[in-house]
Protein backbone atom coordinates (compact mmCIF):
# COMPACT_ATOMS: atom_id res chain seq x y z
CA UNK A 1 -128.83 -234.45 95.43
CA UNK A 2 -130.21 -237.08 92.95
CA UNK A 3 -128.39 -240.01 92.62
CA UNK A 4 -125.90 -240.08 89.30
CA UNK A 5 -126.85 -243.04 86.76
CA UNK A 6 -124.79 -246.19 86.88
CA UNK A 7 -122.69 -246.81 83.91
CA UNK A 8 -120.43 -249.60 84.78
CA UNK A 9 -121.99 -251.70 82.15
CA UNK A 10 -120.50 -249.79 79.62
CA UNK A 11 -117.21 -250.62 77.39
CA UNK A 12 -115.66 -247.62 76.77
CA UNK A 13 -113.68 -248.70 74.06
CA UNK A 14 -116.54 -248.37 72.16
CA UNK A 15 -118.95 -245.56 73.84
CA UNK A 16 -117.92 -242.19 75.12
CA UNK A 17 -117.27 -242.22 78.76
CA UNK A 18 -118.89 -239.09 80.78
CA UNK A 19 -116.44 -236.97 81.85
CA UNK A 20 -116.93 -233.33 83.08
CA UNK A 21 -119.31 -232.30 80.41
CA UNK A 22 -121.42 -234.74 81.11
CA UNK A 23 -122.10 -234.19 84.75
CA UNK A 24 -122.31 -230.31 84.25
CA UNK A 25 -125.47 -231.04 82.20
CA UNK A 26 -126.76 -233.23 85.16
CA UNK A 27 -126.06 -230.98 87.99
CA UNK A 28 -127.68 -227.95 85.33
CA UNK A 29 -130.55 -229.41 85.02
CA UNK A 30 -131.10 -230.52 88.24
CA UNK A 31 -130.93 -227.03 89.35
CA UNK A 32 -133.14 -225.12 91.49
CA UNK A 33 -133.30 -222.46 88.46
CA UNK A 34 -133.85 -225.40 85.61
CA UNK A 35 -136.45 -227.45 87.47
CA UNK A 36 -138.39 -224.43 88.25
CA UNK A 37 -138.24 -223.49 85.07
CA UNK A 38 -138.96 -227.04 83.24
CA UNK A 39 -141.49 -227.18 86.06
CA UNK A 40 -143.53 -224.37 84.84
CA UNK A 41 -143.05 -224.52 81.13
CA UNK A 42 -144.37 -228.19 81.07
CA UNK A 43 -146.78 -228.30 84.41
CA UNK A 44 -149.57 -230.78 83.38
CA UNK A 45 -152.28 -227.86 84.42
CA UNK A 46 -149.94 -225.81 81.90
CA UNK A 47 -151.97 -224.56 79.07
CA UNK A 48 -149.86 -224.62 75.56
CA UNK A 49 -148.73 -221.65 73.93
CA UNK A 50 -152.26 -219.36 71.91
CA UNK A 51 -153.90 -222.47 73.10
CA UNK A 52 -156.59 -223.79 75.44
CA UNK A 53 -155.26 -227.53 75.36
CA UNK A 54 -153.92 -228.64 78.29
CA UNK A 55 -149.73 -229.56 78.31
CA UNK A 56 -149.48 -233.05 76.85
CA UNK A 57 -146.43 -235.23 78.63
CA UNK A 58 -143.42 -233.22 76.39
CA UNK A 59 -141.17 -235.34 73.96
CA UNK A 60 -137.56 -235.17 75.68
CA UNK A 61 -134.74 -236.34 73.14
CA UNK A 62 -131.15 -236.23 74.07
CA UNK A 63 -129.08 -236.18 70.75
CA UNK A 64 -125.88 -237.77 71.10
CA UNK A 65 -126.71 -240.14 73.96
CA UNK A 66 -123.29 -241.71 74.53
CA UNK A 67 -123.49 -244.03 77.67
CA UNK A 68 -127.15 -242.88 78.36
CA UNK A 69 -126.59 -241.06 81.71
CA UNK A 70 -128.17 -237.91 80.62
CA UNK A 71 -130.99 -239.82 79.23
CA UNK A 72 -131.12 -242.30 82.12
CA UNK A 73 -131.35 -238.78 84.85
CA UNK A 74 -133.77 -237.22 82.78
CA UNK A 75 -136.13 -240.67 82.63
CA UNK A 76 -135.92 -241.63 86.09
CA UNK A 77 -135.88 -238.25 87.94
CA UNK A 78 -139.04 -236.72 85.63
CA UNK A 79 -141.28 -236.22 88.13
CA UNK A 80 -138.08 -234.14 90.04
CA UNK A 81 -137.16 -232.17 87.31
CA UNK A 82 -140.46 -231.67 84.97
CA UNK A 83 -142.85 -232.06 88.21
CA UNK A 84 -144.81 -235.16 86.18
CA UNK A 85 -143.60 -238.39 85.71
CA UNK A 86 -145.56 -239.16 82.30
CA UNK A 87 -143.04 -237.46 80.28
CA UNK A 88 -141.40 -239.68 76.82
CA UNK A 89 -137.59 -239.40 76.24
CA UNK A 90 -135.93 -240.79 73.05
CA UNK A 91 -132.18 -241.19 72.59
CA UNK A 92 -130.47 -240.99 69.43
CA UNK A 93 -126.78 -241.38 68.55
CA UNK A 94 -124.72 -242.46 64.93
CA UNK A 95 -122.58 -245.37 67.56
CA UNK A 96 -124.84 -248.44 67.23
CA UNK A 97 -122.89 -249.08 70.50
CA UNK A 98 -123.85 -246.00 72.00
CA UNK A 99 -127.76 -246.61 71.42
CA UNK A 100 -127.58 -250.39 73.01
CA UNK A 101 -125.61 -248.83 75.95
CA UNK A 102 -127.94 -246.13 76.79
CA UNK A 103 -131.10 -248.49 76.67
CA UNK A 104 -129.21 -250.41 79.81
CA UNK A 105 -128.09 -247.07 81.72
CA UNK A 106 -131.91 -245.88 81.05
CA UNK A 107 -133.10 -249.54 82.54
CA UNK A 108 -131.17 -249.67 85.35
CA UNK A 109 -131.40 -246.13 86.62
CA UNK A 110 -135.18 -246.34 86.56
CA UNK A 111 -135.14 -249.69 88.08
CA UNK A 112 -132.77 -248.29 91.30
CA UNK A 113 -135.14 -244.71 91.39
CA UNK A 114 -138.20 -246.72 90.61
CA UNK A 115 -137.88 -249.84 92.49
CA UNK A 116 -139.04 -252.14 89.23
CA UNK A 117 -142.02 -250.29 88.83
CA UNK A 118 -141.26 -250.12 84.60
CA UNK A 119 -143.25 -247.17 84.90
CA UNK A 120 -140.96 -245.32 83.10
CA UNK A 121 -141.25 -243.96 79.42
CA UNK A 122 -138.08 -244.49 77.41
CA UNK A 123 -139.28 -244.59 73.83
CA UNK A 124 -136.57 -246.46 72.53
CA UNK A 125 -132.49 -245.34 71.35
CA UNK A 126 -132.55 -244.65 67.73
CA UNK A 127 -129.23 -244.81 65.53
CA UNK A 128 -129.69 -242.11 63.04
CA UNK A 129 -127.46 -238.62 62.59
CA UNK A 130 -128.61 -235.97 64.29
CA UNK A 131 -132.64 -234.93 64.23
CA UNK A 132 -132.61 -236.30 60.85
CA UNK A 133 -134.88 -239.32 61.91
CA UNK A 134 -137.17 -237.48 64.02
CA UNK A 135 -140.23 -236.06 63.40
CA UNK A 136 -140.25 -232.58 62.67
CA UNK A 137 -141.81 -229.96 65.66
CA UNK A 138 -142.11 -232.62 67.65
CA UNK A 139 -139.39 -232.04 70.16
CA UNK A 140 -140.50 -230.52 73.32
CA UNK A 141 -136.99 -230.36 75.21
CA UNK A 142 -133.61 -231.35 73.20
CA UNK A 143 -130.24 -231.83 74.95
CA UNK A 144 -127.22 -232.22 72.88
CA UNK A 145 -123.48 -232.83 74.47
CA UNK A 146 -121.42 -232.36 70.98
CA UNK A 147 -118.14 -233.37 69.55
CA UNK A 148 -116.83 -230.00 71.02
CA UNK A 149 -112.98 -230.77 70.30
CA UNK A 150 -111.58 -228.93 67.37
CA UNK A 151 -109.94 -231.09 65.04
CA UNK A 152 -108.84 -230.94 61.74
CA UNK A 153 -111.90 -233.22 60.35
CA UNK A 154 -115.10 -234.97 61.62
CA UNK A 155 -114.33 -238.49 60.44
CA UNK A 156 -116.81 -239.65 57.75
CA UNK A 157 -120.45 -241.08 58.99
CA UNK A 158 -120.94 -244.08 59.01
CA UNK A 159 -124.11 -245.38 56.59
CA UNK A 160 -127.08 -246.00 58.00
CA UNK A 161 -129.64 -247.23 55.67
CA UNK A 162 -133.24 -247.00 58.03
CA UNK A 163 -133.92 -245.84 61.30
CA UNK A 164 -132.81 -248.53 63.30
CA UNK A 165 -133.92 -248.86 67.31
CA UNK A 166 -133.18 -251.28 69.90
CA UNK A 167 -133.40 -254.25 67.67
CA UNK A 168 -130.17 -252.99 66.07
CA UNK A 169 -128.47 -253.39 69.16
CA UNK A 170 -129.07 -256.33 70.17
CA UNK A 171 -126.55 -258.64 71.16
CA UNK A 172 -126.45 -260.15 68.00
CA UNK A 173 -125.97 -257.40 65.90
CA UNK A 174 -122.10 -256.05 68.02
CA UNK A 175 -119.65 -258.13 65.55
CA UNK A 176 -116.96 -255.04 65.71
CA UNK A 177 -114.50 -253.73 62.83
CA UNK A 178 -111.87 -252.29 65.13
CA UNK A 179 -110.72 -249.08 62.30
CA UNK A 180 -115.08 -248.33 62.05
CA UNK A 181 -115.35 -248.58 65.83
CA UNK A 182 -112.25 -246.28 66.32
CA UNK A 183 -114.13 -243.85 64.10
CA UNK A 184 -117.86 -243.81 66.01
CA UNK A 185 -115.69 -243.26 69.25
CA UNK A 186 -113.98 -240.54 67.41
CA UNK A 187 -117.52 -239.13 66.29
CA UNK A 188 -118.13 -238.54 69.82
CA UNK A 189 -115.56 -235.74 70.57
CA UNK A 190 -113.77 -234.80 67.04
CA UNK A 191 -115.75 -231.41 66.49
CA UNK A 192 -113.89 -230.03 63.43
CA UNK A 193 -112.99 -226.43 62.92
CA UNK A 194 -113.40 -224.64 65.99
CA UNK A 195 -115.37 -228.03 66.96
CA UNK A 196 -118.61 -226.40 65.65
CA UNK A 197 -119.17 -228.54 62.35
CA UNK A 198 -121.34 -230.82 64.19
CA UNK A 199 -122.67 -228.31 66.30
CA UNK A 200 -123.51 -225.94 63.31
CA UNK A 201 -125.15 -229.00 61.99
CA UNK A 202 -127.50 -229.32 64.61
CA UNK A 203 -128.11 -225.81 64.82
CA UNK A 204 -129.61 -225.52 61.35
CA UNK A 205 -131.89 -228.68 62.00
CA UNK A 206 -133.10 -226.81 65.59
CA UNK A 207 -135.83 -224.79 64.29
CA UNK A 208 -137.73 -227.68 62.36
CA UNK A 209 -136.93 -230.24 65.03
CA UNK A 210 -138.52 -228.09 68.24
CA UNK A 211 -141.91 -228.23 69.15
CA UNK A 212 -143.36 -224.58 67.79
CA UNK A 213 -145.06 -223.64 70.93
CA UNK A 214 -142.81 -224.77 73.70
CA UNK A 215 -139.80 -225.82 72.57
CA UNK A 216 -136.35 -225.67 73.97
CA UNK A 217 -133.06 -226.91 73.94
CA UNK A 218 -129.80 -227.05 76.22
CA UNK A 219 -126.43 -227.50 73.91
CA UNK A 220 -123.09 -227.46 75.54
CA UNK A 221 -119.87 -226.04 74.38
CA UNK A 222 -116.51 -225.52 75.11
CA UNK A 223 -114.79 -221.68 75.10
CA UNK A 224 -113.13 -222.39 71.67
CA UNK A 225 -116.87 -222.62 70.47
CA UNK A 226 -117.32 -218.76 70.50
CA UNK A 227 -120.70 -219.49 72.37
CA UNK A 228 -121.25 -215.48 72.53
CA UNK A 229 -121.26 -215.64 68.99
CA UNK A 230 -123.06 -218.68 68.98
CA UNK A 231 -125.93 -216.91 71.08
CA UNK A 232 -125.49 -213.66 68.91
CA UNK A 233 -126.59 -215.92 65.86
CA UNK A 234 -129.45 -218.13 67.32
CA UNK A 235 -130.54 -214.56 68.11
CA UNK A 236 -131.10 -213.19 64.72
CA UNK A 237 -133.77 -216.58 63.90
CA UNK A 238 -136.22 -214.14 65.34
CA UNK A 239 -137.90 -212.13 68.56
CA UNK A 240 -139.53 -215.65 69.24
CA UNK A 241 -135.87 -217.10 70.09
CA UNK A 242 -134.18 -216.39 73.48
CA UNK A 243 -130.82 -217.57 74.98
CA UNK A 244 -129.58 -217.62 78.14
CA UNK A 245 -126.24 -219.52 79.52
CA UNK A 246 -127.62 -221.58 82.28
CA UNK A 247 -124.70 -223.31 83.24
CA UNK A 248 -120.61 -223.17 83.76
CA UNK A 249 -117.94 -225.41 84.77
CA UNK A 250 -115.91 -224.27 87.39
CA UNK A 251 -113.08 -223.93 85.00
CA UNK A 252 -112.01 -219.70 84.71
CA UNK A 253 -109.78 -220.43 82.04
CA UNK A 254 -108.61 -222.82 79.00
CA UNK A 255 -110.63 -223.71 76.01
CA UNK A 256 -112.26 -226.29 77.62
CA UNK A 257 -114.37 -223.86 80.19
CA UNK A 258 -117.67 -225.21 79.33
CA UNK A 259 -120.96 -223.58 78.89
CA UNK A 260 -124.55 -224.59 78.81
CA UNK A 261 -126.90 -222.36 76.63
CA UNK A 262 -131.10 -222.68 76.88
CA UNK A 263 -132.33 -222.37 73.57
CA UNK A 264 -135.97 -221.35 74.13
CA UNK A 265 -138.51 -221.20 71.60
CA UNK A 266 -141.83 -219.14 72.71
CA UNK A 267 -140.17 -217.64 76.38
């Protein structure tokens, strides 16, 4: 088993703390299914999609980082679950205090797996909504943990006026407003009606945000989601889109049963 992140760094007053959602995406994509299949899809003798070029390391982006210990397994265990170790991961979330947090978990994790090596390849934690300051087709593998919760809003977003990376948060830069700080930690599990508004959000952003040839993405959601309908719409983007659920909690009923779908782009 691969050793679970540290986050006892973290003030979770301020960040989301992982909780069973979180760790269902670790032990998913740690699976013997997952890493064979991340293993083959972005193998660096892999050739891409109607194309002789060899697999370049894939972009991984988790959107909605959190504490960082989805971003800190997939950095420091790459070569376990991709098969190479040259692979680039970015983190983005709208909590300023999210985005310092996860640079730490990221550090530290790849210090313990790497023994100080800094041969990792964390890009940096950008605080931005959504995809909206990424690139577009330029994510290889996207992993999104949502505000799943229905609510009766999604409290307003909060401005942010460039793409702002690590150097927004610094230690400088955390004077807090306790009401605006309430709201980012709310951002993190307030999911609207049916707790899709977010999700719905990021759906609609998928197709320009994914890589074209090999792009794919794991979202999670609760049973209140309707992912079956979910999956019946990502379906009708076209025969170049497949879905499959590759992961459950161990939950059998509730609305909170959680589900993992694969969003796969070129399978």
């Amino acid at each position: 088993m691969l050793p679970t992140p540290s986050t006892t760094h973290v003030d979770f007053d301020l960040v989301y703390e992982p909780a069973e959602d979180s760790f269902l995406l670790l032990d998913t994509l740690s699976s013997t299914a997952e890493t064979s299949f991340l293993k083959q899809r972005f193998s660096p003798g892999s050739r891409l999609a109607n194309n002789d070029k060899l697999s370049p390391p894939p972009l991984v982006v988790e959107v909605g980082t959190g504490s960082g210990i989805v971003l800190a397994f997939l950095t420091a265990q790459a070569h376990s679950l991709f098969g190479r170790s040259d692979i680039l991961t970015l983190g983005v979330d709208i909590n300023k205090h999210a985005c310092k947090a996860s640079i730490q978990t990221v550090e530290e994790a790849c210090q313990d797996v790497l023994r100080g090596t800094n041969s990792y390849s964390l890009l940096t934690s950008v605080n931005g909504d959504l995809t909206s300051a990424i690139r577009p087709g330029s994510v290889d593998v996207l992993v999104f943990n949502p505000p799943y919760v229905p609510t009766l809003n999604v409290p307003h977003l909060p401005v942010v006026s460039s793409i702002s990376t690590a150097a927004y948060c610094t230690n400088e830069n955390t004077n807090t407003n306790l009401d605006a700080d309430s709201d980012l930690l709310s951002l993190s599990y307030a999911g609207g009606a049916d707790g899709m508004e977010v999700t719905n959000r990021l759906l609609e952003q998928l197709p320009s945000a994914l890589n074209v040839d090999r792009g794919i993405a794991y979202i999670l959601l609760c049973k209140q989601n309707n992912p079956e309908e979910v999956a019946q719409r990502i379906g009708q983007w076209g025969t170049e889109w497949k879905v499959d659920v590759v992961g459950r909690s161990g939950k059998q009923g509730g609305w909170e049963r959680l589900s993992i779908l694969r969003i796969c782009r070129g399978c």
